[in-house]
C-alpha atoms as a PDB file:
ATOM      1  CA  UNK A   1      78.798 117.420 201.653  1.00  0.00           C
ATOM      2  CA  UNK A   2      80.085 120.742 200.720  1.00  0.00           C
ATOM      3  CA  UNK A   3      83.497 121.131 198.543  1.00  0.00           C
ATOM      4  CA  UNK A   4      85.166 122.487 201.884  1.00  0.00           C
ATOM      5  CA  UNK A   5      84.719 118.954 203.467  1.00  0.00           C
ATOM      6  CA  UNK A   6      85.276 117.095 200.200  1.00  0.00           C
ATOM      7  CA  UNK A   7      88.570 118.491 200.600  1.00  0.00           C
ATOM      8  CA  UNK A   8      89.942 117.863 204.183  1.00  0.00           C
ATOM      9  CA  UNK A   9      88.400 114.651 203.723  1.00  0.00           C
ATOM     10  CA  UNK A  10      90.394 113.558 200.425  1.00  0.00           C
ATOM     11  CA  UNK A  11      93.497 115.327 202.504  1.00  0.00           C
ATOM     12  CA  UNK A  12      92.373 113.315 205.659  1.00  0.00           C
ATOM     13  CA  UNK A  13      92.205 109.796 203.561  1.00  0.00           C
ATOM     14  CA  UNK A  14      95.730 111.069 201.690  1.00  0.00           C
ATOM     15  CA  UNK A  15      97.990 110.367 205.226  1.00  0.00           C
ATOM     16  CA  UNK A  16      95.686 107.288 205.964  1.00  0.00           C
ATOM     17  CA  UNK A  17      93.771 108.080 208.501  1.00  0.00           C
ATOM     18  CA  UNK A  18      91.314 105.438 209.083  1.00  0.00           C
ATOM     19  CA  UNK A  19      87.712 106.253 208.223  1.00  0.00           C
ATOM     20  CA  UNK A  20      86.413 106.044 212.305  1.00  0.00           C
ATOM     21  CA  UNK A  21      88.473 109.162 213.248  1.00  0.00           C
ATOM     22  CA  UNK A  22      87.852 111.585 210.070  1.00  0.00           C
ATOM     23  CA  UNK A  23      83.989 111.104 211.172  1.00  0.00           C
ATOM     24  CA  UNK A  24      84.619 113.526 214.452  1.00  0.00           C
ATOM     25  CA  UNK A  25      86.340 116.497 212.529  1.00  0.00           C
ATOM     26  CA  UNK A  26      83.754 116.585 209.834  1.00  0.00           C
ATOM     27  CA  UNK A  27      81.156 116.190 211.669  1.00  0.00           C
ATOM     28  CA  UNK A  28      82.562 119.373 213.664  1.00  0.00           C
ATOM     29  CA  UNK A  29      82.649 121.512 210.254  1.00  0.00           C
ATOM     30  CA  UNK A  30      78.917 120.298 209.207  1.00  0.00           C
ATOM     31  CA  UNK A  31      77.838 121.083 213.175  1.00  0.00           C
ATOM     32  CA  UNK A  32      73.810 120.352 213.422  1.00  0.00           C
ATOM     33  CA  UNK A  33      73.727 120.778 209.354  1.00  0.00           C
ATOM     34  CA  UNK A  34      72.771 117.355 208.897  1.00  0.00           C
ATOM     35  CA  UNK A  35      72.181 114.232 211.005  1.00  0.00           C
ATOM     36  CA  UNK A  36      74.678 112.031 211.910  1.00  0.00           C
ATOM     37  CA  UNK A  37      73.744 108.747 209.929  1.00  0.00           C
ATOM     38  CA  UNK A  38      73.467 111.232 206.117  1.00  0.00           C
ATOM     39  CA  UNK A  39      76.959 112.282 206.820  1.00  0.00           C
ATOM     40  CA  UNK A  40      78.712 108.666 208.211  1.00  0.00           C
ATOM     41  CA  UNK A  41      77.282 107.486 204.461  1.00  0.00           C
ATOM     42  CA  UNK A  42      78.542 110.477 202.484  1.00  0.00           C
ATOM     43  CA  UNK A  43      81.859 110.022 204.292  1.00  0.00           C
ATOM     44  CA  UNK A  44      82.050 106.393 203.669  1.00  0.00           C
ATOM     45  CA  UNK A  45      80.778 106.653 200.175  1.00  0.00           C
ATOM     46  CA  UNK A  46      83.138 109.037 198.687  1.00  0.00           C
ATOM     47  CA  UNK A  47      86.184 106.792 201.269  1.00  0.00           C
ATOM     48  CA  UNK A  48      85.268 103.744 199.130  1.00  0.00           C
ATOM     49  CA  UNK A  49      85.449 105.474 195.713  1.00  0.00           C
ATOM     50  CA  UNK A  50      89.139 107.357 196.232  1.00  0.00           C
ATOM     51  CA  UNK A  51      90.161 104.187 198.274  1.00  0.00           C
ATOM     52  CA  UNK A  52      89.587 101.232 195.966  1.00  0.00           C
ATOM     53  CA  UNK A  53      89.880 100.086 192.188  1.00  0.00           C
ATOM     54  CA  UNK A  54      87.304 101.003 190.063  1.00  0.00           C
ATOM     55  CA  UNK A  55      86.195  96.905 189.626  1.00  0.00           C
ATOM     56  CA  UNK A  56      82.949  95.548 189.893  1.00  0.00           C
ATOM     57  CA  UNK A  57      83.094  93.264 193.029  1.00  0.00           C
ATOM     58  CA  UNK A  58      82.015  90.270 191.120  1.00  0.00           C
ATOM     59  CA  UNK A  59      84.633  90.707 188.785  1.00  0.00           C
ATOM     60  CA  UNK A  60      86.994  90.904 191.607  1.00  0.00           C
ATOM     61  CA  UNK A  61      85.871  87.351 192.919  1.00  0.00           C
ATOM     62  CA  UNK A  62      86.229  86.129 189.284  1.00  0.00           C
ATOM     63  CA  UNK A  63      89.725  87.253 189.320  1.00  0.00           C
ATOM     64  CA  UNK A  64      90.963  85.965 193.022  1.00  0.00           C
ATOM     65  CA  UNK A  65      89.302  83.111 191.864  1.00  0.00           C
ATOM     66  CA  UNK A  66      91.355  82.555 189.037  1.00  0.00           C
ATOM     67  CA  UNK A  67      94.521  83.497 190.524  1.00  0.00           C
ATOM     68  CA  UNK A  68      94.091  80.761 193.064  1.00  0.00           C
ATOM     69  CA  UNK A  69      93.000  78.151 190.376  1.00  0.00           C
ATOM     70  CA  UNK A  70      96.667  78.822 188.315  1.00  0.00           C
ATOM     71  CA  UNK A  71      98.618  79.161 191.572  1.00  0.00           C
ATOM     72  CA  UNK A  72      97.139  75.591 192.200  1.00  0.00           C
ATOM     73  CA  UNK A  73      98.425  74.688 188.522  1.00  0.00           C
ATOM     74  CA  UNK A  74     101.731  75.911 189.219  1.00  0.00           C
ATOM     75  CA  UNK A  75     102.998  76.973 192.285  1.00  0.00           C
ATOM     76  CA  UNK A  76     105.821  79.347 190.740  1.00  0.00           C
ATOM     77  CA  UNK A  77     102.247  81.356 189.985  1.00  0.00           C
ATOM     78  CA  UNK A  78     102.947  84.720 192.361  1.00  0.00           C
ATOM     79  CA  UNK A  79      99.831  86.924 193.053  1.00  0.00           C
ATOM     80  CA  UNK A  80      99.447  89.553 196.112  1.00  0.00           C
ATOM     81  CA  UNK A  81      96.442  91.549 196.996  1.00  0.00           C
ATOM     82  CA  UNK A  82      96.202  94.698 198.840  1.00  0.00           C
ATOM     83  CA  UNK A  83      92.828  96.084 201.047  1.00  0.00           C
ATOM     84  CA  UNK A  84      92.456  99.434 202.511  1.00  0.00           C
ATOM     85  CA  UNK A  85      91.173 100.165 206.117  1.00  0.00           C
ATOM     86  CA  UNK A  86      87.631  98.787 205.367  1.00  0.00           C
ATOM     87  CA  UNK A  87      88.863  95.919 203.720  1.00  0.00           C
ATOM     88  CA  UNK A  88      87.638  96.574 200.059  1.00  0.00           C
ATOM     89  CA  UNK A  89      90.217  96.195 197.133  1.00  0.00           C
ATOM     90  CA  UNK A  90      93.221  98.826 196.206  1.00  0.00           C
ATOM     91  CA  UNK A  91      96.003  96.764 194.681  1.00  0.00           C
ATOM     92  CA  UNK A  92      96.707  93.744 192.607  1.00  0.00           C
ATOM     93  CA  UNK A  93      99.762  92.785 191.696  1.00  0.00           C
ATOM     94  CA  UNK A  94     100.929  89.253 189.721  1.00  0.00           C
ATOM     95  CA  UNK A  95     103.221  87.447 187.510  1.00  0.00           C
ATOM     96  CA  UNK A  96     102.769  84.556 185.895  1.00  0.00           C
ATOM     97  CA  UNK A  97     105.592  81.275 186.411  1.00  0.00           C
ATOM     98  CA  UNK A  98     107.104  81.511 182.864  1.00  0.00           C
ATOM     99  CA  UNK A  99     107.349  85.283 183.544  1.00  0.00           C
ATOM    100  CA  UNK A 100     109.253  84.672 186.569  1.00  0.00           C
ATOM    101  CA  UNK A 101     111.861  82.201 184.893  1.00  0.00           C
ATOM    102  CA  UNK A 102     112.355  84.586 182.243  1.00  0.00           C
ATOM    103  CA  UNK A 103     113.639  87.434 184.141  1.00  0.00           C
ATOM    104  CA  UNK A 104     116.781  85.431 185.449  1.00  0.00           C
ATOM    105  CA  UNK A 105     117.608  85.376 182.113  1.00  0.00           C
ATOM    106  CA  UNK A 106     116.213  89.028 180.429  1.00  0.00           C
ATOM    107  CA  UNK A 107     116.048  91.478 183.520  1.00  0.00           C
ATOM    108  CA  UNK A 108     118.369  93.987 181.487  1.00  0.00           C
ATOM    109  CA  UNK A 109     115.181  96.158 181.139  1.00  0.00           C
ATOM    110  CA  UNK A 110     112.015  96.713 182.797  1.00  0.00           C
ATOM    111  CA  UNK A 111     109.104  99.223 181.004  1.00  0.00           C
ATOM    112  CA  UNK A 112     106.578 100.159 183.501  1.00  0.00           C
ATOM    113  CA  UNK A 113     103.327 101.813 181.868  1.00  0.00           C
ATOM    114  CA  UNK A 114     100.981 103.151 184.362  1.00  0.00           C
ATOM    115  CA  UNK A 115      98.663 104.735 181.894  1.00  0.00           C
ATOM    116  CA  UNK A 116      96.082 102.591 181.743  1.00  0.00           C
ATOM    117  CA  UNK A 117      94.346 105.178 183.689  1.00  0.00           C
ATOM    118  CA  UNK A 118      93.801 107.038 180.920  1.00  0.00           C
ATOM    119  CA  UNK A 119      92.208 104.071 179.238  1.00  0.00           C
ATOM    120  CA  UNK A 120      89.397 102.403 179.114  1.00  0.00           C
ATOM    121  CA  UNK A 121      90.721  99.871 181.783  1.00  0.00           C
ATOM    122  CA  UNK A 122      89.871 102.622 184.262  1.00  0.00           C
ATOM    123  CA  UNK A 123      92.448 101.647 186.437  1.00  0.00           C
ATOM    124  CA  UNK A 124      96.523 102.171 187.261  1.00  0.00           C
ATOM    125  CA  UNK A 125      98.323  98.887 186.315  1.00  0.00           C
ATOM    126  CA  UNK A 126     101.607  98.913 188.075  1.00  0.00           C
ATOM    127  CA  UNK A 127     103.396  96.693 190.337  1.00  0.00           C
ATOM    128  CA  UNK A 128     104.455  97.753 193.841  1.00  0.00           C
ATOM    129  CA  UNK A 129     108.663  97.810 194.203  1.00  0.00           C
ATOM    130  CA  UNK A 130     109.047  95.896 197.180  1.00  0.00           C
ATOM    131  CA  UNK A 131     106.442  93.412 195.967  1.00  0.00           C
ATOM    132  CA  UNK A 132     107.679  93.302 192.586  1.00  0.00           C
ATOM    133  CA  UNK A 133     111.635  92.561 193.696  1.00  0.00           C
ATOM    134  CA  UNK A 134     110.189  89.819 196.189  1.00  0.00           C
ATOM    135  CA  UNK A 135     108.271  87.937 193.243  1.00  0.00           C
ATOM    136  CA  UNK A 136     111.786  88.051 191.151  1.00  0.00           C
ATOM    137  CA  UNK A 137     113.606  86.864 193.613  1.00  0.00           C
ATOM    138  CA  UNK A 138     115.209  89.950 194.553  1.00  0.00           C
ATOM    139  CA  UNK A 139     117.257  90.678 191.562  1.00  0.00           C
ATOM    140  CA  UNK A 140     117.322  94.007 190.150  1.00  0.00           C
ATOM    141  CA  UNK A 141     116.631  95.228 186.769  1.00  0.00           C
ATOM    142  CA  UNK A 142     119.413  97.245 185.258  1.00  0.00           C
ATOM    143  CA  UNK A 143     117.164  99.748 183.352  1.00  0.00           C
ATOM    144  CA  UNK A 144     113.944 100.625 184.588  1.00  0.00           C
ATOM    145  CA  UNK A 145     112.021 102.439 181.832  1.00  0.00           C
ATOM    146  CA  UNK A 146     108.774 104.909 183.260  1.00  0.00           C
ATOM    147  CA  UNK A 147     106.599 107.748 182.298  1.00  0.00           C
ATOM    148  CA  UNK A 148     108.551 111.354 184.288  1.00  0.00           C
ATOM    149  CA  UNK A 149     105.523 110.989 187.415  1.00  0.00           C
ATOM    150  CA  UNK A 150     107.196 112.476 190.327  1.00  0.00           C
ATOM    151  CA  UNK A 151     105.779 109.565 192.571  1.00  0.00           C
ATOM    152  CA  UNK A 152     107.459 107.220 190.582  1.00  0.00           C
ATOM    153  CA  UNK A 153     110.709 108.809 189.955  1.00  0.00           C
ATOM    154  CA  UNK A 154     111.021 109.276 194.080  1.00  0.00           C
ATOM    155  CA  UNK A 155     110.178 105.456 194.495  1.00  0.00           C
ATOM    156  CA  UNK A 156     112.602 104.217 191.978  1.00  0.00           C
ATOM    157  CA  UNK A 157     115.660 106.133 193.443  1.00  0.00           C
ATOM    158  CA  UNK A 158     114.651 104.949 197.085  1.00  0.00           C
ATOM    159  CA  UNK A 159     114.479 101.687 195.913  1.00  0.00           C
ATOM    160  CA  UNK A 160     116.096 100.837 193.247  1.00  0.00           C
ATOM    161  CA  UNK A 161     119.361 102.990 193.973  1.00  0.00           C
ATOM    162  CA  UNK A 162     121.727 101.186 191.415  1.00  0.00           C
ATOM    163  CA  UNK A 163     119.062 100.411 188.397  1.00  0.00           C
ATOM    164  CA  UNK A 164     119.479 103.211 185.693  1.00  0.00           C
ATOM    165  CA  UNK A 165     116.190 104.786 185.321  1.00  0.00           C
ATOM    166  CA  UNK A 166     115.174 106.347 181.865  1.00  0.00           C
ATOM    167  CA  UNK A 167     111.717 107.528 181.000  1.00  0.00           C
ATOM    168  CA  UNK A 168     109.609 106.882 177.973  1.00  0.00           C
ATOM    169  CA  UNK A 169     110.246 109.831 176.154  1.00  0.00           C
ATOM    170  CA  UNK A 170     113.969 109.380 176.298  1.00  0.00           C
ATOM    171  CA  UNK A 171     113.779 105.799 175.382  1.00  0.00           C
ATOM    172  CA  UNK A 172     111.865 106.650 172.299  1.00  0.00           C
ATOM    173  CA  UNK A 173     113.966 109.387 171.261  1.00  0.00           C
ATOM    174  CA  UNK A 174     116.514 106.510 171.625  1.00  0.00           C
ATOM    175  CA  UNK A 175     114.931 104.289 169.641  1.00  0.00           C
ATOM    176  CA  UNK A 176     113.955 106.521 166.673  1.00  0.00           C
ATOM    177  CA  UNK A 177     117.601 107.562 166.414  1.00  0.00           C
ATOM    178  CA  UNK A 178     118.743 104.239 166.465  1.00  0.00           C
ATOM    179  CA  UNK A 179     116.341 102.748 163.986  1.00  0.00           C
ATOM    180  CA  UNK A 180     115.540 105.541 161.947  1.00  0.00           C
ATOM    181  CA  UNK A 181     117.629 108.010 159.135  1.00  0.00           C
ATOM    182  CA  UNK A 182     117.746 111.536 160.056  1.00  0.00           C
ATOM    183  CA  UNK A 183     116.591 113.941 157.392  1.00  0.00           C
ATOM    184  CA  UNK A 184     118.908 115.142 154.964  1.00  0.00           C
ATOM    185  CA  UNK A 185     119.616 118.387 153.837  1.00  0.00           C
ATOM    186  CA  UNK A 186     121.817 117.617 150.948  1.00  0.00           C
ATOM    187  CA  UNK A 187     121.997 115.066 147.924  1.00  0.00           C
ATOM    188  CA  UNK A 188     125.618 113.923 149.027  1.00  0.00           C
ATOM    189  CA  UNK A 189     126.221 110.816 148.398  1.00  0.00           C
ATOM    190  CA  UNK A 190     128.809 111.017 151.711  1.00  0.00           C
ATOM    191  CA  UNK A 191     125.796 112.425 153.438  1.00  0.00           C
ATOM    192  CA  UNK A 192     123.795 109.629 152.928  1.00  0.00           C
ATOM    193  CA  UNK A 193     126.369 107.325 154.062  1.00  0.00           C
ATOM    194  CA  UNK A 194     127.223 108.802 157.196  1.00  0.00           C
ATOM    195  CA  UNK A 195     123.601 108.802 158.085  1.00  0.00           C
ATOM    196  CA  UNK A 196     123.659 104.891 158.159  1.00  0.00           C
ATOM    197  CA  UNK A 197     126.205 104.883 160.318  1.00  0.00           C
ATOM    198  CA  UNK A 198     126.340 108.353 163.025  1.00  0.00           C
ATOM    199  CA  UNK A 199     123.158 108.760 165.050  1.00  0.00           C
ATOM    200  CA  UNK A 200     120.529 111.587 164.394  1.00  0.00           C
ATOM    201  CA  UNK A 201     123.021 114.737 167.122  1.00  0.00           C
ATOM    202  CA  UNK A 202     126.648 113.723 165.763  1.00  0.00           C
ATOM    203  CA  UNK A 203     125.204 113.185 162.136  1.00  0.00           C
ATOM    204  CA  UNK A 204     123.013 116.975 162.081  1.00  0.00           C
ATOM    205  CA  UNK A 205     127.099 118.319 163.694  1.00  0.00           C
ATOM    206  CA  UNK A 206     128.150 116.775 160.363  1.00  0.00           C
ATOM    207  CA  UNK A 207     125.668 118.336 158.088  1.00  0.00           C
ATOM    208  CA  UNK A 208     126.578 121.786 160.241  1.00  0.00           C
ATOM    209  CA  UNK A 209     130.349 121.150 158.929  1.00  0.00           C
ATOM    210  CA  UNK A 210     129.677 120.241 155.490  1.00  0.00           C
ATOM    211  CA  UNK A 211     127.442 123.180 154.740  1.00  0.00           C
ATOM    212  CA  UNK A 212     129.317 125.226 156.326  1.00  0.00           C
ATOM    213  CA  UNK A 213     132.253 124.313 154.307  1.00  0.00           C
ATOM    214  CA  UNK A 214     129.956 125.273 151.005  1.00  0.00           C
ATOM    215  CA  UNK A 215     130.697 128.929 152.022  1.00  0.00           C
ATOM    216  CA  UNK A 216     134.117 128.567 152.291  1.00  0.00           C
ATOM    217  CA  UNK A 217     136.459 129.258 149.615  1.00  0.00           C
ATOM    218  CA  UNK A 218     140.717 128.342 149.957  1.00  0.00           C
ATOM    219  CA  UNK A 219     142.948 130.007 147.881  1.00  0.00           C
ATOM    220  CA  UNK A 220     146.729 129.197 147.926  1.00  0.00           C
ATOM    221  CA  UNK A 221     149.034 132.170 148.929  1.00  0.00           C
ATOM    222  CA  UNK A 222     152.355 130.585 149.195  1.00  0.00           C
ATOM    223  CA  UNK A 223     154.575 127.884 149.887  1.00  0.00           C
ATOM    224  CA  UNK A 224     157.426 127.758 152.618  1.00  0.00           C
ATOM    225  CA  UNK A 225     159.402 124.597 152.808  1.00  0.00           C
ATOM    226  CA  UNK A 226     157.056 121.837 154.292  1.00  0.00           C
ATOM    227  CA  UNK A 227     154.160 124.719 154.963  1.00  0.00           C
ATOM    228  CA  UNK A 228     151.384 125.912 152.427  1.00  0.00           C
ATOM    229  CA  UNK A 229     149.290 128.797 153.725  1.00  0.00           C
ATOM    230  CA  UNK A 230     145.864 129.510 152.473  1.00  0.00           C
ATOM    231  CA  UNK A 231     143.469 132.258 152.415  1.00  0.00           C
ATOM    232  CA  UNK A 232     139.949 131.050 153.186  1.00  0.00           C
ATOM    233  CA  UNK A 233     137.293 133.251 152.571  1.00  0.00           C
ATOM    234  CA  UNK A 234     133.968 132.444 154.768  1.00  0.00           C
ATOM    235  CA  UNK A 235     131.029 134.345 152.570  1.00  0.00           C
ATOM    236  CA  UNK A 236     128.512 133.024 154.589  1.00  0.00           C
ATOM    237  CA  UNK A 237     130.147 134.987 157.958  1.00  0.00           C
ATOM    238  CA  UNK A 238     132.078 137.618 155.250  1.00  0.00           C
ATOM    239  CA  UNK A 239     135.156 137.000 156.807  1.00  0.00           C
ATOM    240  CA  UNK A 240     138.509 135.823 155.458  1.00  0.00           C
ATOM    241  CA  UNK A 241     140.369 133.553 157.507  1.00  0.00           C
ATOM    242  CA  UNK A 242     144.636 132.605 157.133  1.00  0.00           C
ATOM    243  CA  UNK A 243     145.523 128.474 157.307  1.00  0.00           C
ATOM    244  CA  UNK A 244     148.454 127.204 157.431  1.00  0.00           C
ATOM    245  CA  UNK A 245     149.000 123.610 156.964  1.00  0.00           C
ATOM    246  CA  UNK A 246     152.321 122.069 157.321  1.00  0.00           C
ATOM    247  CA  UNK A 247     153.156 118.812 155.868  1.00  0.00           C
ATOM    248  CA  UNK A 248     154.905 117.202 158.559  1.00  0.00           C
ATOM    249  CA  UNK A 249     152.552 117.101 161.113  1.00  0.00           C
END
């Protein structure tokens, strides 16, 4: 099979169209190329590999088999599967009874990682929405955490229109300036302070302040009842600048 029909078939099997009527249009393109039963084989060869997870089919018994043996243990046990056209394997999606409870109680935040892909798994590991929100009972998260995949951001804002979705990179950002001290760019001990207490963007607008202040240099010009005015000379900009403070406000 040439890269041409490689192609409209992967574009064919992208809008689901079952694997009996892409034979006719390729089969067109190839014309008297090559027989009929080479090419129903190629077709349904590379349909099975972009159409189902990359699990070994005994492996896939072994773990329907043990879904059904804990859903017997405890019926609170939730497990769907999901076959394409010919019937083979695509999706898996459980959670396990204790996992279920929990959420009543925790479903502030949910962090979906789908890149197991990248793994050695092989494989995307994420649940489906609808599925998902049916095994929890239907209760929302508030905060859905996921990588920025343009799928995924499209499926969470159809939906899960009032859950706040962040992604990873954000969250971590989050997390780091929550949990860690920003870098310092001067021995103050009011520096170091602060940076206990402001997170890392309002604490570097302080450090911009302070330093800048370093360059500044006030000298008194005179005193009018309640006012003082100053003369502040800003080397770092070479400017001078005129402040007047007044004592009753």
């Amino acid at each position: 099979m040439n890269m041409i029909s490689k192609t409209n078939l992967d574009v064919l099997h992208a809008v689901q169209v079952q694997t009996s009527k892409i034979y006719t249009p390729i089969a067109e393109q190839y014309g008297a190329s090559q027989s009929g039963s080479f090419l129903d084989k190629d077709i349904r060869k590379r349909m099975n590999k972009e159409g189902r997870l990359a699990i070994e089919p005994e492996n896939a018994h072994a773990m329907l088999d043990h879904f059904i043996q804990l859903q017997q243990e405890n019926p609170n046990f939730f497990y769907v599967i999901d076959l394409n056209d010919e019937q083979c394997l695509r999706n898996v999606f459980w959670v396990d009874a204790k996992s279920r409870h929990d959420y009543i109680n925790f479903n502030d935040v949910v962090y979906l990682d789908t890149t197991y892909l990248k793994k050695r798994c092989k494989m995307p590991f994420a649940p489906f929405m609808g599925t998902w929100l049916r095994a929890m009972s239907g209760v929302t998260p508030r905060v859905i955490i996921t990588d920025e995949d343009e799928g995924m951001k499209a499926a969470v804002a159809e939906v899960l229109p009032d859950t706040h979705h962040r992604y990873e990179e954000e969250s971590k950002a989050d997390f780091d300036s929550k949990h860690g001290l920003p870098a310092l760019k001067s021995h103050s001990p009011h520096g170091k302070q602060l940076s206990t207490i402001y997170t890392h963007e309002p604490f570097k607008k302080f450090q911009l302040e302070v330093l800048g202040t370093i360059a500044c240099h006030p000298r008194k010009e005179k005193e009018d009842g309640t006012k003082t005015i100053f003369r502040v000379q800003d080397f770092e900009a070479q400017q001078n600048f005129i402040v007047t403070w007044d004592e009753t406000k």
